[in-house]
Structure formats: C-alpha cells, structure tokens
C-alpha atoms as a PDB file:
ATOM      1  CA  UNK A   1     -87.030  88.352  71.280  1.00  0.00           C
ATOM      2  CA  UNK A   2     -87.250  91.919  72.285  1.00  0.00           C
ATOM      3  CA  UNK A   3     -83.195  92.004  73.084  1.00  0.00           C
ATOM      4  CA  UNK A   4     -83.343  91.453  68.767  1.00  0.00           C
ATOM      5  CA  UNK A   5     -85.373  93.658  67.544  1.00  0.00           C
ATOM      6  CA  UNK A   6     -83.855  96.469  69.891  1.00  0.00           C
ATOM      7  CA  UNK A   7     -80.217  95.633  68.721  1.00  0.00           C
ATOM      8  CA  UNK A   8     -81.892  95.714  65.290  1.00  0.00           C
ATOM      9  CA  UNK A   9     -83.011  99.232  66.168  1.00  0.00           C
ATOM     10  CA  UNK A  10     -86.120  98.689  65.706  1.00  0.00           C
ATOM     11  CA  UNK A  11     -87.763  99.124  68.828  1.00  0.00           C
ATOM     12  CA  UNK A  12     -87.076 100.285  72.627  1.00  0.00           C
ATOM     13  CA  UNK A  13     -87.719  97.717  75.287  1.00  0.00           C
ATOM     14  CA  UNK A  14     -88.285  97.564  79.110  1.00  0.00           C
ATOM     15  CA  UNK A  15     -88.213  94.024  80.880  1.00  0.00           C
ATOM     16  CA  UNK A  16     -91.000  93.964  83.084  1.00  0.00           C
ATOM     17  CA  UNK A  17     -89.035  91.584  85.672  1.00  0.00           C
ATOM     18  CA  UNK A  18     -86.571  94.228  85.985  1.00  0.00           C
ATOM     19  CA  UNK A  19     -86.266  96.386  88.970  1.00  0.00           C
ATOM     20  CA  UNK A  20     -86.775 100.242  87.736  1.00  0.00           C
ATOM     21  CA  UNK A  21     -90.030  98.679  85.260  1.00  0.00           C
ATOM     22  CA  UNK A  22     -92.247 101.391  85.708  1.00  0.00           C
ATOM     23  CA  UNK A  23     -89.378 104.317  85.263  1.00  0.00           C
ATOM     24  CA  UNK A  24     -88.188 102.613  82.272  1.00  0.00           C
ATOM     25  CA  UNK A  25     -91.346 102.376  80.372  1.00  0.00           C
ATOM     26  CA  UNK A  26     -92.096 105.713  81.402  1.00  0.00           C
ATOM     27  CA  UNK A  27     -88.867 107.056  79.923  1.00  0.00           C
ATOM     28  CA  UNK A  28     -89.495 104.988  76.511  1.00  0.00           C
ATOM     29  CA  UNK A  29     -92.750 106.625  76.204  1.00  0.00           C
ATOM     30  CA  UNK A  30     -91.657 110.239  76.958  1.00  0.00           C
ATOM     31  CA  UNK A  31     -88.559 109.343  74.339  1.00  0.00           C
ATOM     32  CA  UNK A  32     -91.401 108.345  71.499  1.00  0.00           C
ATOM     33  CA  UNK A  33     -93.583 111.279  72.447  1.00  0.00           C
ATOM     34  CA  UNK A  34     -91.056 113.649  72.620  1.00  0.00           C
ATOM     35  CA  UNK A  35     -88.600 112.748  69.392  1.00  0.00           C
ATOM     36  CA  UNK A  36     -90.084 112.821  65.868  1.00  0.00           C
ATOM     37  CA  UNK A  37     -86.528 111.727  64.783  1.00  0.00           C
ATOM     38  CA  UNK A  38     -86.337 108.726  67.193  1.00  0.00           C
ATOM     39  CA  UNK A  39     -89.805 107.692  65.979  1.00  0.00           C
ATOM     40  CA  UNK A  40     -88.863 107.765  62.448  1.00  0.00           C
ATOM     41  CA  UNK A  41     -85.598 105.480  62.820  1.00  0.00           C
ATOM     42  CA  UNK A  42     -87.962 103.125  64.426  1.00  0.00           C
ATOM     43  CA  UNK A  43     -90.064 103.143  61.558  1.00  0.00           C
ATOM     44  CA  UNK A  44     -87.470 103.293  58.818  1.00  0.00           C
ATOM     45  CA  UNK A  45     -85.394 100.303  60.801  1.00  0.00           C
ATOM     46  CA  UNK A  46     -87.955  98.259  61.086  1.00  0.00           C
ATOM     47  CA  UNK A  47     -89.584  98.855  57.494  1.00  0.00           C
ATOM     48  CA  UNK A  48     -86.379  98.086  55.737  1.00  0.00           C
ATOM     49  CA  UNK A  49     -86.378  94.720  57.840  1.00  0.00           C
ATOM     50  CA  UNK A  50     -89.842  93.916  57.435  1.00  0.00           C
ATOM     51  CA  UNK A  51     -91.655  93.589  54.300  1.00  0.00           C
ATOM     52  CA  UNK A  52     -95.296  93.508  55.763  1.00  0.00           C
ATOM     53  CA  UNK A  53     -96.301  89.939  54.117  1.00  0.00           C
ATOM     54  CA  UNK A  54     -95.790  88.136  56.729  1.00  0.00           C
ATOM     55  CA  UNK A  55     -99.770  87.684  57.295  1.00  0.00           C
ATOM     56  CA  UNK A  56    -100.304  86.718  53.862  1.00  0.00           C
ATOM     57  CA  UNK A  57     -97.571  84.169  53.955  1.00  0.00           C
ATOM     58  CA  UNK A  58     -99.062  82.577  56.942  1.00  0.00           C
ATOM     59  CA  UNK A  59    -101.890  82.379  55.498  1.00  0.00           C
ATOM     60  CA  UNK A  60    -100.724  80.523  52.409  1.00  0.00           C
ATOM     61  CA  UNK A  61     -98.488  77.973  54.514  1.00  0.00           C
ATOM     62  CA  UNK A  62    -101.861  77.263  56.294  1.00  0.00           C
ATOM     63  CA  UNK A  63    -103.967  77.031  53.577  1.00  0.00           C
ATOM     64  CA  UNK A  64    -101.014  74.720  51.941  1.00  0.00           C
ATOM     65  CA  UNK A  65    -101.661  71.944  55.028  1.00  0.00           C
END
C-alpha cells in the first residue's frame, strides 16, 4: 500500500524489513523538516486525490447494514 501512495506522490516511505531502516527514516524526516516545498507537494498530491469523506462514508455504509 505504501509503494501506491508514494508513486502517487503522496507520501515518502521506508520499509521497515529493509536493511538501511533506521537511515532511511531518518533521511525522510530531515527531507520533511527541512523542505517547505516537499511538504507542500505532499499535501497538494494527496488533497487533490483525497476528498476527506471517507469517514463519513464509512459511516453511512455501516449505518446502511
């Protein structure tokens, strides 16, 4: 699931099985700190993906059964 929404550039990813883990995340989280710009394609990329009702449809399919 992550490998999707990182090709949808919407988010960066480290596999935790992976050797390097700990270096990886660590070099995500200096990226996000570091670069306004990176953190606003992440949030533009995923908000033109997402419309943010997902909850509330949920909801109604449960309250449907």
């Amino acid at each position: 699931m992550s490998e999707r929404l990182v090709g949808a550039g919407m988010a960066l990813a480290a596999d935790v099985e992976a050797a390097g883990f700990e270096e990886r995340l660590l070099e995500i989280w200096d990226s996000l700190v570091a670069d306004s710009g990176l953190r606003w394609r992440l949030t533009e990329r995923a908000s033109e993906l997402c419309d943010g009702h997902g909850a509330e449809r949920l909801a109604d399919a449960v309250l449907r059964l």
